[in-house]
C-alpha atoms as a PDB file:
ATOM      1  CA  UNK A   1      -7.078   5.482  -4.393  1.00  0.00           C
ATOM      2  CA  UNK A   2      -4.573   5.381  -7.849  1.00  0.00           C
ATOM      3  CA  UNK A   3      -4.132   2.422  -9.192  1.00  0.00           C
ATOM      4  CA  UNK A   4      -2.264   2.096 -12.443  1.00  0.00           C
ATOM      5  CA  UNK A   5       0.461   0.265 -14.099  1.00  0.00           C
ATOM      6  CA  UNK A   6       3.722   2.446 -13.106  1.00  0.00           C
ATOM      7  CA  UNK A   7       4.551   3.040 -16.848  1.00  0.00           C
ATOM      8  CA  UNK A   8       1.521   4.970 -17.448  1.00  0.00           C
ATOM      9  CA  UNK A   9       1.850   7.359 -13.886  1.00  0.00           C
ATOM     10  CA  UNK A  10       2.150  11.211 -14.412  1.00  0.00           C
ATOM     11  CA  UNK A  11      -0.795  11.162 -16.677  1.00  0.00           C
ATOM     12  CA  UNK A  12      -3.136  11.765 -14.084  1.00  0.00           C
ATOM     13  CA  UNK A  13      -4.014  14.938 -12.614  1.00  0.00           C
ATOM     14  CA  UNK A  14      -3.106  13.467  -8.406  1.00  0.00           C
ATOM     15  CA  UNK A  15       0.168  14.215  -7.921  1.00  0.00           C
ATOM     16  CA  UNK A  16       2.749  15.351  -5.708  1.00  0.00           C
ATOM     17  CA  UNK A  17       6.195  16.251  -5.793  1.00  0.00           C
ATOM     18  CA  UNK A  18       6.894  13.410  -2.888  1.00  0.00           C
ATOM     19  CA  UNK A  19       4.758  10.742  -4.659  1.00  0.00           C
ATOM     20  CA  UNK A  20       6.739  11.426  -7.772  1.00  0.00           C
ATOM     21  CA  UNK A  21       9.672  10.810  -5.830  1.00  0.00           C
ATOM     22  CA  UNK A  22       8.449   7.756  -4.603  1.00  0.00           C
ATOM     23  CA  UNK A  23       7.454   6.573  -7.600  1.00  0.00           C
ATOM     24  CA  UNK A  24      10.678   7.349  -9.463  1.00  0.00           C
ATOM     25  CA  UNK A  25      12.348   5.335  -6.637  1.00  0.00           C
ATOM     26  CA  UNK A  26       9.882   2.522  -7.901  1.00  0.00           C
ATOM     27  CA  UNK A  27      11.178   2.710 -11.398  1.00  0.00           C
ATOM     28  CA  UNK A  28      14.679   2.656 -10.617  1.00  0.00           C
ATOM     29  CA  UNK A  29      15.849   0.282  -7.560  1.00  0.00           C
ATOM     30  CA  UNK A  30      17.315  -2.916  -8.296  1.00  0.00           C
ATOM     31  CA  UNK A  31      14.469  -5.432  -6.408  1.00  0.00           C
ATOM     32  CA  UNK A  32      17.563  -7.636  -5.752  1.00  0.00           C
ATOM     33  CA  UNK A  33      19.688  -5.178  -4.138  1.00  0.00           C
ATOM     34  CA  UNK A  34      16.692  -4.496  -1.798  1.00  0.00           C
ATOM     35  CA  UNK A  35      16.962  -5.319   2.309  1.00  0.00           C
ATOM     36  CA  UNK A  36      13.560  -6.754   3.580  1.00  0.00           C
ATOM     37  CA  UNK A  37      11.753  -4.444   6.318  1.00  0.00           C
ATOM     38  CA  UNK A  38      12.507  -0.634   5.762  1.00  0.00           C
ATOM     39  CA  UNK A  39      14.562   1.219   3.100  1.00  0.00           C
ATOM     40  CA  UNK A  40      15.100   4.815   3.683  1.00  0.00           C
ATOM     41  CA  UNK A  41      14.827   7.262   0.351  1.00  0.00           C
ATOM     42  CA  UNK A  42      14.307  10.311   1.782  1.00  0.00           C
ATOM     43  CA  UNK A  43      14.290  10.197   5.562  1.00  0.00           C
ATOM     44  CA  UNK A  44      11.335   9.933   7.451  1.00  0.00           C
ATOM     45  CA  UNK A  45       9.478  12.055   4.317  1.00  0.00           C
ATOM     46  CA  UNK A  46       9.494   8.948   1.992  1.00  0.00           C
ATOM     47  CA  UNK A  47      10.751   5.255   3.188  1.00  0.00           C
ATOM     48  CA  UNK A  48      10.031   1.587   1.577  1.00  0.00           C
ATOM     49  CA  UNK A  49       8.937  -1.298   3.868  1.00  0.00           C
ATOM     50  CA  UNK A  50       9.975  -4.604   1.655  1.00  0.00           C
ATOM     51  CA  UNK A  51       8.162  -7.748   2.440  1.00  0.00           C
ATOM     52  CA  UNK A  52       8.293 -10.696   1.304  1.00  0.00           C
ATOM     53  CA  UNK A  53       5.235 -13.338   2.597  1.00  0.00           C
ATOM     54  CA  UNK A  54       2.547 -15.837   1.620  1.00  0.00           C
ATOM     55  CA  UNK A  55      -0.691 -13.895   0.963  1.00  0.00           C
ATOM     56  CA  UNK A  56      -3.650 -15.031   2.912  1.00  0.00           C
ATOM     57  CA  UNK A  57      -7.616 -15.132   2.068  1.00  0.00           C
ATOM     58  CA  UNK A  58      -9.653 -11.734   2.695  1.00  0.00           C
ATOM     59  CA  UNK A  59     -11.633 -13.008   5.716  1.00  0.00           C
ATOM     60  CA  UNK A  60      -8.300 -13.596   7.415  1.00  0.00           C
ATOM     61  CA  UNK A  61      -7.561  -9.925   7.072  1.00  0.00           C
ATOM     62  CA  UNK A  62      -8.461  -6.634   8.570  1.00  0.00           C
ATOM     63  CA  UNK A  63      -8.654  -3.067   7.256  1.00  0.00           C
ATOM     64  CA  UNK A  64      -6.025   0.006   8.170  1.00  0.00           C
ATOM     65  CA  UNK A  65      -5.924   3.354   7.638  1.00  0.00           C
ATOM     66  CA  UNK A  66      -2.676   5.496   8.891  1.00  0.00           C
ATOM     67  CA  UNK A  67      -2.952   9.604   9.098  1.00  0.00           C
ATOM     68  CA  UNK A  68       0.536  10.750   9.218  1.00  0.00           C
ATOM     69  CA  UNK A  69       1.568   8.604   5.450  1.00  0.00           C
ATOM     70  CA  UNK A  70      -0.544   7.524   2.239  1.00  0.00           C
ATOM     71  CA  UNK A  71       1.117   4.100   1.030  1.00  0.00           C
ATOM     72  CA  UNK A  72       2.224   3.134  -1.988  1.00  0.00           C
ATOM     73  CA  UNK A  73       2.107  -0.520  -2.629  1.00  0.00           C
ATOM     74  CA  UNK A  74       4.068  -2.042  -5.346  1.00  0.00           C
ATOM     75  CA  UNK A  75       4.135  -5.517  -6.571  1.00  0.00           C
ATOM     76  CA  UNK A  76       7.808  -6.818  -7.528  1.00  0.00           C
ATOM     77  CA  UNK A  77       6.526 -11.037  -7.709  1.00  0.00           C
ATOM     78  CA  UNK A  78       3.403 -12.800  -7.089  1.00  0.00           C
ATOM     79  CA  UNK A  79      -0.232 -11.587  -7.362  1.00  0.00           C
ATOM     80  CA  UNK A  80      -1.878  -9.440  -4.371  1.00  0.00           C
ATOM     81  CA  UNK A  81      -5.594  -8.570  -3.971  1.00  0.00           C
ATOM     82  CA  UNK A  82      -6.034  -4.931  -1.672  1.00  0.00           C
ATOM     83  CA  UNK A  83      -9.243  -4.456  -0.327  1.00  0.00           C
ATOM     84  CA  UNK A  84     -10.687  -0.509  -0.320  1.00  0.00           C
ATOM     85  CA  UNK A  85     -13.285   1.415   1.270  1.00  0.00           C
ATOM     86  CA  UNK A  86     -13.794   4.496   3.108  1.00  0.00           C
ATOM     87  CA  UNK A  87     -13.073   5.035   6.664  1.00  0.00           C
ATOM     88  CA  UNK A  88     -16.098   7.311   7.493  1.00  0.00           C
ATOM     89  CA  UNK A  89     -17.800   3.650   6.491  1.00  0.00           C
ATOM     90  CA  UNK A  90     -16.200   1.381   8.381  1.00  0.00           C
ATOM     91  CA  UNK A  91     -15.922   1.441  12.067  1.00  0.00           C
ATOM     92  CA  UNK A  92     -12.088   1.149  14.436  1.00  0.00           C
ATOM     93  CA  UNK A  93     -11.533  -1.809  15.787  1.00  0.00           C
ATOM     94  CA  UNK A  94      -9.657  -0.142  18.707  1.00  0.00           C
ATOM     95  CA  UNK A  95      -7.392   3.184  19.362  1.00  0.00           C
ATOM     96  CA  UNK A  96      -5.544   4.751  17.030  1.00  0.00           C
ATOM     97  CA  UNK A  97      -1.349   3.801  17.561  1.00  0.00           C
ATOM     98  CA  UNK A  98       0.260   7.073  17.213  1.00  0.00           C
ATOM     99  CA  UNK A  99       3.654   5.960  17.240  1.00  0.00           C
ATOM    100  CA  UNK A 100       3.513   3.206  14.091  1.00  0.00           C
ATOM    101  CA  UNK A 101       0.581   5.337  12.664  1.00  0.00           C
ATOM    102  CA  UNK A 102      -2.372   3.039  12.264  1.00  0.00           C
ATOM    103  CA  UNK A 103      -6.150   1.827  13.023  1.00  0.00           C
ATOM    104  CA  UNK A 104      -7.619  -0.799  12.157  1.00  0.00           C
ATOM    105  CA  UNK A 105     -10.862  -1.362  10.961  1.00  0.00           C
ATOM    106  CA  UNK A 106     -14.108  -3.630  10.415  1.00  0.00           C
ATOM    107  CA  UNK A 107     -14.860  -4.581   7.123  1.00  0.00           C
ATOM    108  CA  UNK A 108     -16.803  -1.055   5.516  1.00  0.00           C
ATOM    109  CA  UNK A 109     -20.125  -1.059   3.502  1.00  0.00           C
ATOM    110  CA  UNK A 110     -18.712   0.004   0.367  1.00  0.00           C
ATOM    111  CA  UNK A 111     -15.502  -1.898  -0.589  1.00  0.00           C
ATOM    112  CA  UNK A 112     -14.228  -2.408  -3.948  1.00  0.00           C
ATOM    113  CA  UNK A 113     -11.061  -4.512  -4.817  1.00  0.00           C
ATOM    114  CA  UNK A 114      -7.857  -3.830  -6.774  1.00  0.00           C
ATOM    115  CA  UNK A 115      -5.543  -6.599  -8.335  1.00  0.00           C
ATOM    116  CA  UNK A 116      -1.834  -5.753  -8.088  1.00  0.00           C
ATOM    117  CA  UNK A 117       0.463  -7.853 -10.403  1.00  0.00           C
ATOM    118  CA  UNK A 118       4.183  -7.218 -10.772  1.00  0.00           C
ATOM    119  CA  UNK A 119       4.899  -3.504 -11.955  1.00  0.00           C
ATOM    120  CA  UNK A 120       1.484  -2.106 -10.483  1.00  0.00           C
ATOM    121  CA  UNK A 121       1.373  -0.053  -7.747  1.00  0.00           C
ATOM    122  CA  UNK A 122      -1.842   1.264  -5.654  1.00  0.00           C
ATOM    123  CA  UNK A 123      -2.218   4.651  -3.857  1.00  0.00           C
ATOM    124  CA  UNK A 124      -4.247   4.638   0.131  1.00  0.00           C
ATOM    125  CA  UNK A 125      -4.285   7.601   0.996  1.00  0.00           C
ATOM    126  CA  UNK A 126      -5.668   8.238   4.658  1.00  0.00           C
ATOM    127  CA  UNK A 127      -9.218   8.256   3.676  1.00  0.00           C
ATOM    128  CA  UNK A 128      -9.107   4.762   2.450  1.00  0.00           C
ATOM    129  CA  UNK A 129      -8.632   2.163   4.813  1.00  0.00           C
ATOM    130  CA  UNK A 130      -7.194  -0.701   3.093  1.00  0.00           C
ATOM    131  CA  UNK A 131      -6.801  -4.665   3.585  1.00  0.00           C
ATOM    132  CA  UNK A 132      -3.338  -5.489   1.733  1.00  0.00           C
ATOM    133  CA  UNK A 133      -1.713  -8.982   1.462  1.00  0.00           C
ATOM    134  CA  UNK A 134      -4.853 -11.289   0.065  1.00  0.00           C
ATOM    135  CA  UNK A 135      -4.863 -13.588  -2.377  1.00  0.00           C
ATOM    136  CA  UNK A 136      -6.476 -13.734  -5.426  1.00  0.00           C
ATOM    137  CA  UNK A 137      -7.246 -17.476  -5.584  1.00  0.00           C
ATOM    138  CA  UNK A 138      -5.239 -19.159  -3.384  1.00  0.00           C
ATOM    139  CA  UNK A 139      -2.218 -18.093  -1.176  1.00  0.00           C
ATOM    140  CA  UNK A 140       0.660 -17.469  -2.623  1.00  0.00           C
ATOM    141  CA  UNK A 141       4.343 -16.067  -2.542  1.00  0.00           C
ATOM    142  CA  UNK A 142       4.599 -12.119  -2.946  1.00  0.00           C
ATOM    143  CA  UNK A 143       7.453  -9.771  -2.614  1.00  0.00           C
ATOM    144  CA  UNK A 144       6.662  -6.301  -2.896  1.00  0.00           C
ATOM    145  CA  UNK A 145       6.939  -2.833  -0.967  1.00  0.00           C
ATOM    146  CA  UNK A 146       5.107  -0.233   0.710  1.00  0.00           C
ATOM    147  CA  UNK A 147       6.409   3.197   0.625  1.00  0.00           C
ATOM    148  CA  UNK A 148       5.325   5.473   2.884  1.00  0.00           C
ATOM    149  CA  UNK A 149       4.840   9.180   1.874  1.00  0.00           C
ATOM    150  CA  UNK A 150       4.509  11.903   4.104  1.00  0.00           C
ATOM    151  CA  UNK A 151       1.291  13.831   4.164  1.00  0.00           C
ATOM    152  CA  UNK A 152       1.815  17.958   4.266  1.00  0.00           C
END
């Protein structure tokens, strides 16, 4: 997992020339110009899903982990709490969905939780299964985007 605020990206070592893309992306759209649901920036390679929705308590949730994407999620408005923790420690709740690249998971021994207000972003790579969209004390609204980076 990254997490930083976006400002202070490219001073650690993880990088990659597509997550810099993405991330540039980040820095420079226009939130208001943005169509909810997917936003292409480079093809299949590198694409934003915008949501907007009311996040939900962490018990509501479950974990997911994709294979073919790490996902950068990036807080525009509201608060969002991500869950974390390793998929070799957590156990799939069912198959694996090839075609919208997922699994989801039980809640793992060893998660930690990350805080994303607006202009942080968090890194899942496929390792990490993740439980996006809680709330931190109560639900509330959140607008924000996932962009999907291409692994390889």
């Amino acid at each position: 997992m990254i997490f930083a605020p976006l400002d202070l990206y490219g001073l650690d070592p993880v990088t990659s020339a597509r997550l810099d893309r993405a991330l540039d992306w980040l820095r420079t759209v226009d939130p208001s110009t943005l169509e909810l649901g997917r936003n292409d920036i480079d093809g299949d390679d590198i694409f934003a899903n915008v949501l907007r929705f009311e996040t939900s308590p962490a018990g509501s949730k479950s974990y997911e982990a994709h294979r073919l994407y790490l996902d950068v999620h990036y807080v525009f408005e509201g608060t969002e709490v991500i869950g974390i923790t390793p998929t070799k420690d957590c156990l799939p709740q069912g198959d694996y969905n090839q075609e919208d690249d997922y699994c989801m998971y039980d809640d793992g021994s060893q998660e930690s939780w990350v805080t994303l207000k607006p202009g942080d972003f968090c890194v899942t790579p496929p390792y990490d299964a993740h439980k996006p969209g809680c709330c931190a004390e109560k639900p509330e609204p959140l607008y924000k985007a996932v962009v999907k980076v291409k692994i390889g």
